[in-house]
PDB file of N, CA and C in Angstrom:
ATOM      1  N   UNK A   1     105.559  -4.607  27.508  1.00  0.00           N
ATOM      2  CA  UNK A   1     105.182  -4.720  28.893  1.00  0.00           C
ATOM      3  C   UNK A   1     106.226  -3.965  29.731  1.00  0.00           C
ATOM      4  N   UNK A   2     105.993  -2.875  30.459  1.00  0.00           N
ATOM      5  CA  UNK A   2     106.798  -2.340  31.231  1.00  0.00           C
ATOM      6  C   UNK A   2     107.236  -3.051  32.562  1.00  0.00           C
ATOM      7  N   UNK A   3     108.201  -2.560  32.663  1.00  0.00           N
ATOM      8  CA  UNK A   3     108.813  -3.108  34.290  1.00  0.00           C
ATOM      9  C   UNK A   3     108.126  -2.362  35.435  1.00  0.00           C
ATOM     10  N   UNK A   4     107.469  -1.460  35.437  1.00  0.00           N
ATOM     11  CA  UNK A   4     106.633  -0.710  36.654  1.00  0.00           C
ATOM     12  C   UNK A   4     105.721  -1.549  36.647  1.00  0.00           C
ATOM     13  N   UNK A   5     104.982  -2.576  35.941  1.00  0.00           N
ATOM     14  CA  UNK A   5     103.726  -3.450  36.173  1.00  0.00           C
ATOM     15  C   UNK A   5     104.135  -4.341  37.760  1.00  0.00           C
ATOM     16  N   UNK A   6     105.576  -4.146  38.059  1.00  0.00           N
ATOM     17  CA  UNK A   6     106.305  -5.182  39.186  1.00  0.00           C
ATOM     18  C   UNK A   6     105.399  -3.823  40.396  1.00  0.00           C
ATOM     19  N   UNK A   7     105.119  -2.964  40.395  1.00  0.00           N
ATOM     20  CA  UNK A   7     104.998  -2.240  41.406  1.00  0.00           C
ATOM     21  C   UNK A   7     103.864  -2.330  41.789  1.00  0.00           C
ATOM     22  N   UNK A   8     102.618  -3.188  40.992  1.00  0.00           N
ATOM     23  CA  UNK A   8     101.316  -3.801  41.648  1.00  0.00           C
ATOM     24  C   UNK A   8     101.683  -4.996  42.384  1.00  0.00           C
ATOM     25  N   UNK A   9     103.101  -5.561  42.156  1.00  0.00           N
ATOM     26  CA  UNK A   9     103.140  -6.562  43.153  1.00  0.00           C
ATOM     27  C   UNK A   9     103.538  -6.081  44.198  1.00  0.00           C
ATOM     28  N   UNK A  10     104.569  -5.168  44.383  1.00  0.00           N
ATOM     29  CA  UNK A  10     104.688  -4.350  45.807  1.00  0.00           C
ATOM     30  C   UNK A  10     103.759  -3.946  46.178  1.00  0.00           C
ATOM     31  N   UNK A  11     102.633  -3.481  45.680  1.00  0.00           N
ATOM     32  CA  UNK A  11     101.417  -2.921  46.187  1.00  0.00           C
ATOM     33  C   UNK A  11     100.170  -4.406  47.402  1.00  0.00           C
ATOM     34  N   UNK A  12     100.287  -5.085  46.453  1.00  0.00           N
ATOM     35  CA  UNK A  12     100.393  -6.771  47.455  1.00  0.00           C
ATOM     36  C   UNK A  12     100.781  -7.165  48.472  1.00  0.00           C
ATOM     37  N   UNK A  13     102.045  -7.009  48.282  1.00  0.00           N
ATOM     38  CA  UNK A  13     103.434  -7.475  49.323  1.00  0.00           C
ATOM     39  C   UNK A  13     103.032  -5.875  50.706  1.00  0.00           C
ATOM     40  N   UNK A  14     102.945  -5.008  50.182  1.00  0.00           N
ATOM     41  CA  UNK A  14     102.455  -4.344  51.372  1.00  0.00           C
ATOM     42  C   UNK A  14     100.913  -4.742  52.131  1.00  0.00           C
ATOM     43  N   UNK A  15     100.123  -4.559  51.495  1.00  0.00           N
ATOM     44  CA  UNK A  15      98.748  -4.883  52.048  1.00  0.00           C
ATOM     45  C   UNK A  15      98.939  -5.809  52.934  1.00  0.00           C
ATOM     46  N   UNK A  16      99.330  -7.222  52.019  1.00  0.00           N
ATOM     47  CA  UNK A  16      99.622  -8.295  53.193  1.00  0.00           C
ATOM     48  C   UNK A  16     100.161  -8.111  54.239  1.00  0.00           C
ATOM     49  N   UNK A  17     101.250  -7.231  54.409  1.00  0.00           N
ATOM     50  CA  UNK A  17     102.141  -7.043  55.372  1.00  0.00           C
ATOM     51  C   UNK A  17     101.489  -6.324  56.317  1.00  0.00           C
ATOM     52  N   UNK A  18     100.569  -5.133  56.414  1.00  0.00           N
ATOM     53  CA  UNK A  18      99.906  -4.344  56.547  1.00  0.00           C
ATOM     54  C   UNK A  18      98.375  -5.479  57.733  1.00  0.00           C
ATOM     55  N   UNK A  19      98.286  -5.929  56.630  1.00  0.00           N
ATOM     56  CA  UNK A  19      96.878  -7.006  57.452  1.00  0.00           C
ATOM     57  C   UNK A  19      97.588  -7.925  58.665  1.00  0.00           C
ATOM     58  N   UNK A  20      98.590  -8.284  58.289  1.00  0.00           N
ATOM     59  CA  UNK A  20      99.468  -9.006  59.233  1.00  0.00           C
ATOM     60  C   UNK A  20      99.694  -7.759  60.430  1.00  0.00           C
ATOM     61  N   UNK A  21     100.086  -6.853  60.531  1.00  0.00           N
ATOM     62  CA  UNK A  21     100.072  -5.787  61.488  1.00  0.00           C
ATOM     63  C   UNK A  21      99.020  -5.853  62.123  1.00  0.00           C
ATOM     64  N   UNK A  22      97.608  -5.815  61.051  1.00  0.00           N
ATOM     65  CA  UNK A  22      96.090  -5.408  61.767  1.00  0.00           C
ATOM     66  C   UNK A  22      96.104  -6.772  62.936  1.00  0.00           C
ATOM     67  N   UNK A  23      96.486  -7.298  62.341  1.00  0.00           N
ATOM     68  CA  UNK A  23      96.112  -9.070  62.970  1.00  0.00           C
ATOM     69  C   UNK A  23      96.833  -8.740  64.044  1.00  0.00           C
ATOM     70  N   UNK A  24      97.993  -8.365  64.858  1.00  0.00           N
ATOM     71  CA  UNK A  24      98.833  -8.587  65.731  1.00  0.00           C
ATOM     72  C   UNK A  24      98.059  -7.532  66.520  1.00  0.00           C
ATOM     73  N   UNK A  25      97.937  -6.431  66.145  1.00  0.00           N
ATOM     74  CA  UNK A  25      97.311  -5.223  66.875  1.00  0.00           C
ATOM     75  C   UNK A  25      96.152  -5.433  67.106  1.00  0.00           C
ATOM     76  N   UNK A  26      94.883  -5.862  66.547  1.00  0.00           N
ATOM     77  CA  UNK A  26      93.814  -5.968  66.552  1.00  0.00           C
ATOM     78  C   UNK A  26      92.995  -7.427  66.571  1.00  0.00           C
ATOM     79  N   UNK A  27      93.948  -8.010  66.284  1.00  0.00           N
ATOM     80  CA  UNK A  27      93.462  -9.473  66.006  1.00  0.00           C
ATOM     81  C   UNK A  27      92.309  -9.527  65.341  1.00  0.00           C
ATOM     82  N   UNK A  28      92.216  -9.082  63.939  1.00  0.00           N
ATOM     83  CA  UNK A  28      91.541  -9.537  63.095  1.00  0.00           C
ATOM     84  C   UNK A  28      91.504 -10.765  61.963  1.00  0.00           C
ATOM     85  N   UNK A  29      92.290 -11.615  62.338  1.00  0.00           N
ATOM     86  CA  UNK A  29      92.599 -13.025  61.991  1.00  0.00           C
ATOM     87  C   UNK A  29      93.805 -12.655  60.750  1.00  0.00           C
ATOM     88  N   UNK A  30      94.877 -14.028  60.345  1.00  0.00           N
ATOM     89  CA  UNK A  30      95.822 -13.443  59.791  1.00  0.00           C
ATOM     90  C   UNK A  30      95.491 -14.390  58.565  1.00  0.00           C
ATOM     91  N   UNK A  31      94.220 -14.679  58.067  1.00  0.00           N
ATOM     92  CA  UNK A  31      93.695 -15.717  56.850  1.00  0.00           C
ATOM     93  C   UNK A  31      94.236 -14.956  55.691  1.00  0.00           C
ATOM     94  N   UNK A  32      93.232 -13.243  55.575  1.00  0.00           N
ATOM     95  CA  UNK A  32      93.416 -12.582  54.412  1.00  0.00           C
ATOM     96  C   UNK A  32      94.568 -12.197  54.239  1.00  0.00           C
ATOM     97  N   UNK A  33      95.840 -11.794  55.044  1.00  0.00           N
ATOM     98  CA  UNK A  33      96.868 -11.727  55.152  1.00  0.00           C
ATOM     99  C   UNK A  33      97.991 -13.231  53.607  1.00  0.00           C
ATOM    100  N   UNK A  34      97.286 -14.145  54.452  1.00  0.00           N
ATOM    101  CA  UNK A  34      98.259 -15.399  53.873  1.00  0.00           C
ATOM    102  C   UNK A  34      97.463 -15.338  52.358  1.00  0.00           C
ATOM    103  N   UNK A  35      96.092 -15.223  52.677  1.00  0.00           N
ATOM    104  CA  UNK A  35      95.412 -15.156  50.918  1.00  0.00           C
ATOM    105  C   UNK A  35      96.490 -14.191  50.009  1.00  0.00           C
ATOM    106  N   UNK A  36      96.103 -12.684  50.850  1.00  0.00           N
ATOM    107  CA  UNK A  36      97.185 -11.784  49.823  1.00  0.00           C
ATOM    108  C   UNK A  36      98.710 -11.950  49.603  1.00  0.00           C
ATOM    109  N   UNK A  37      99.214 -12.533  50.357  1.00  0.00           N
ATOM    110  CA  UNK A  37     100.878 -12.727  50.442  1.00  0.00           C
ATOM    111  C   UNK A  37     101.035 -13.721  49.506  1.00  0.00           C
ATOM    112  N   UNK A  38     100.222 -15.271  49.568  1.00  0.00           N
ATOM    113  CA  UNK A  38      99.878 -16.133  48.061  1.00  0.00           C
ATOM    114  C   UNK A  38      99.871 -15.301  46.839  1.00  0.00           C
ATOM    115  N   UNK A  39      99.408 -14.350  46.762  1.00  0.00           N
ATOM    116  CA  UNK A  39      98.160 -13.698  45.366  1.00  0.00           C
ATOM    117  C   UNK A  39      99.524 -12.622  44.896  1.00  0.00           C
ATOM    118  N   UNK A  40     100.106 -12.648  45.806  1.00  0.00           N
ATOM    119  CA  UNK A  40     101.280 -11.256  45.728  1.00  0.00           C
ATOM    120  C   UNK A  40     102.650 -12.233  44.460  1.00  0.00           C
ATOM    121  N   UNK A  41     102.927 -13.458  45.524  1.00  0.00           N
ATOM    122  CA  UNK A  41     103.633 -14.520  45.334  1.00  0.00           C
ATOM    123  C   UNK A  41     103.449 -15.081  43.594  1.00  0.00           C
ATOM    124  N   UNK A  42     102.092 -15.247  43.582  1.00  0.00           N
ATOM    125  CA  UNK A  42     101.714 -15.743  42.374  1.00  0.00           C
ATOM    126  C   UNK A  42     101.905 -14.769  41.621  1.00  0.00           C
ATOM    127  N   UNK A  43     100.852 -13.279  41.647  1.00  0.00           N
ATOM    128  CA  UNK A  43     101.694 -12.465  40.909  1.00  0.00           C
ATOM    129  C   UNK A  43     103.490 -12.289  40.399  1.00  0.00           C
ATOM    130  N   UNK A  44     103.612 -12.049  40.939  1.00  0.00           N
ATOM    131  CA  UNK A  44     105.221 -12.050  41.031  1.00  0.00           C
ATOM    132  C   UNK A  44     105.339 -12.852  39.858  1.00  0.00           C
ATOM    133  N   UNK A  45     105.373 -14.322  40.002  1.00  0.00           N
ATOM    134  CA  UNK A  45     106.170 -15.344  39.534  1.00  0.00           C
ATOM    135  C   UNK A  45     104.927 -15.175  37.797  1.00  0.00           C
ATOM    136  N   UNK A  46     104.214 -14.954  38.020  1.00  0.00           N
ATOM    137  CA  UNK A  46     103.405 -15.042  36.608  1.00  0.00           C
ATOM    138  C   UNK A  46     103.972 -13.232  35.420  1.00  0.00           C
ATOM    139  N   UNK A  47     104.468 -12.376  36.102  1.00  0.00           N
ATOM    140  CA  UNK A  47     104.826 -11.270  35.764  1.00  0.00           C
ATOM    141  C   UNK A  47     106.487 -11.492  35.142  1.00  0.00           C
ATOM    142  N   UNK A  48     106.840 -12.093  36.150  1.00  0.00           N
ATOM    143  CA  UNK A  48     108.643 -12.628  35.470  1.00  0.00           C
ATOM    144  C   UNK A  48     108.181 -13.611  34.545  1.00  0.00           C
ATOM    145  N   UNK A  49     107.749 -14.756  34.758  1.00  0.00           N
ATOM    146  CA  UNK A  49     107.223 -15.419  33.555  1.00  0.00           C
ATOM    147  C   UNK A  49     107.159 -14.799  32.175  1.00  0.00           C
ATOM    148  N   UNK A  50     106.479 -13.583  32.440  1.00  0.00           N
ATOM    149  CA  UNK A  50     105.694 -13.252  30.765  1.00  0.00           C
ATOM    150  C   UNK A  50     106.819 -12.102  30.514  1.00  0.00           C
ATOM    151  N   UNK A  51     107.224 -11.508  31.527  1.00  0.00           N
ATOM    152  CA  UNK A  51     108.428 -10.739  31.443  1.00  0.00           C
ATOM    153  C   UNK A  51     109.651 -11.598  30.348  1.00  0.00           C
ATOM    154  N   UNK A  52     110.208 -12.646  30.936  1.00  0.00           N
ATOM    155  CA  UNK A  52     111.205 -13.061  30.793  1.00  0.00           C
ATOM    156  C   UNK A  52     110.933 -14.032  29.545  1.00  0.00           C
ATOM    157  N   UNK A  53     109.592 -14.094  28.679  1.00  0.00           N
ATOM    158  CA  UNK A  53     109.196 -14.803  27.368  1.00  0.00           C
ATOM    159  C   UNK A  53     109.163 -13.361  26.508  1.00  0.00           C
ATOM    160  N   UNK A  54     108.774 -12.231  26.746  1.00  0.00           N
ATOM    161  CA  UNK A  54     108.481 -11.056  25.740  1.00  0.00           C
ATOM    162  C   UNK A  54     110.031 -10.634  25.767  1.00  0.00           C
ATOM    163  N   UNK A  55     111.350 -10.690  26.796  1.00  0.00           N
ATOM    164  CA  UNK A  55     112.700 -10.948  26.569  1.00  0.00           C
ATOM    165  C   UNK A  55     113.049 -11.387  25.544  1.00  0.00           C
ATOM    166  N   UNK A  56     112.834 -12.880  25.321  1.00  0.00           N
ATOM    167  CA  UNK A  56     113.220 -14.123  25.047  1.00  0.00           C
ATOM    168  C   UNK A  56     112.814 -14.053  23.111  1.00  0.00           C
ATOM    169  N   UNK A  57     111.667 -13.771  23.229  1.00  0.00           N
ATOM    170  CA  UNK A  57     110.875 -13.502  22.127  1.00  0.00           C
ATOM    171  C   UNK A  57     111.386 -12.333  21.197  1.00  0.00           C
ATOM    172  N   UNK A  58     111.772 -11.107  21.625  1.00  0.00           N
ATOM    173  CA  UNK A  58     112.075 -10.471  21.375  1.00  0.00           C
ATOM    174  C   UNK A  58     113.142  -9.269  21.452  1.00  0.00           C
ATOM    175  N   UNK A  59     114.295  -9.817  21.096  1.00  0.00           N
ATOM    176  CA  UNK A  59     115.729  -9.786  21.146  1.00  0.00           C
ATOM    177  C   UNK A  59     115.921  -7.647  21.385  1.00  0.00           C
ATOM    178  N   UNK A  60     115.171  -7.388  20.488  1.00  0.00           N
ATOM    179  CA  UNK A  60     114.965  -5.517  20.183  1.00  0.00           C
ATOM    180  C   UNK A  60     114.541  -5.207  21.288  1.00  0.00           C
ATOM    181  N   UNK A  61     113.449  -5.335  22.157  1.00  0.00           N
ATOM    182  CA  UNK A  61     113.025  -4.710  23.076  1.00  0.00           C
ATOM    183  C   UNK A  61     114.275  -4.813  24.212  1.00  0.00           C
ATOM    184  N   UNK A  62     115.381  -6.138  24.292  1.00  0.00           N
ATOM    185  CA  UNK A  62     116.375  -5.765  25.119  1.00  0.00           C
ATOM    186  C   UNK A  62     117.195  -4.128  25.815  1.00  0.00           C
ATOM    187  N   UNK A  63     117.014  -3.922  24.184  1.00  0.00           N
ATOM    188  CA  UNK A  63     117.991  -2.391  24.633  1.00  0.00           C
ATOM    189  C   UNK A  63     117.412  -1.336  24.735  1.00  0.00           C
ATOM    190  N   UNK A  64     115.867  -1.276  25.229  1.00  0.00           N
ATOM    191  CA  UNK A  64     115.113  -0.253  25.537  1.00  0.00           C
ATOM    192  C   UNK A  64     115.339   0.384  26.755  1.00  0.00           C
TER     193      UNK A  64
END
């Protein structure tokens, strides 16, 4: 599992941030905003998760 898979969560973490803008400028409500910033969040923490078991699991892939 590569470490660039973290850069679909930045890809998240912007959108949200992004809809949150639309919302202030446009007031298009800031719901989907908090949905994606959750979904970003969860990502995240489910990516270190499996990150930090394929670590754990496997001592060799350390020194790649």
């Amino acid at each position: 599992m590569p470490v660039s898979i973290f850069g679909g969560v930045m890809g998240l973490t912007a959108l949200s941030f992004a809809w949150s803008l639309a919302d202030q400028t446009w007031h298009v409500g800031s719901f989907p905003a908090t949905v994606i910033g959750w979904a970003a969040i969860l990502a995240f923490l489910t990516l270190t998760v499996a990150y930090l078991t394929k670590w754990a699991r496997h001592p060799a892939a350390r020194s790649r």
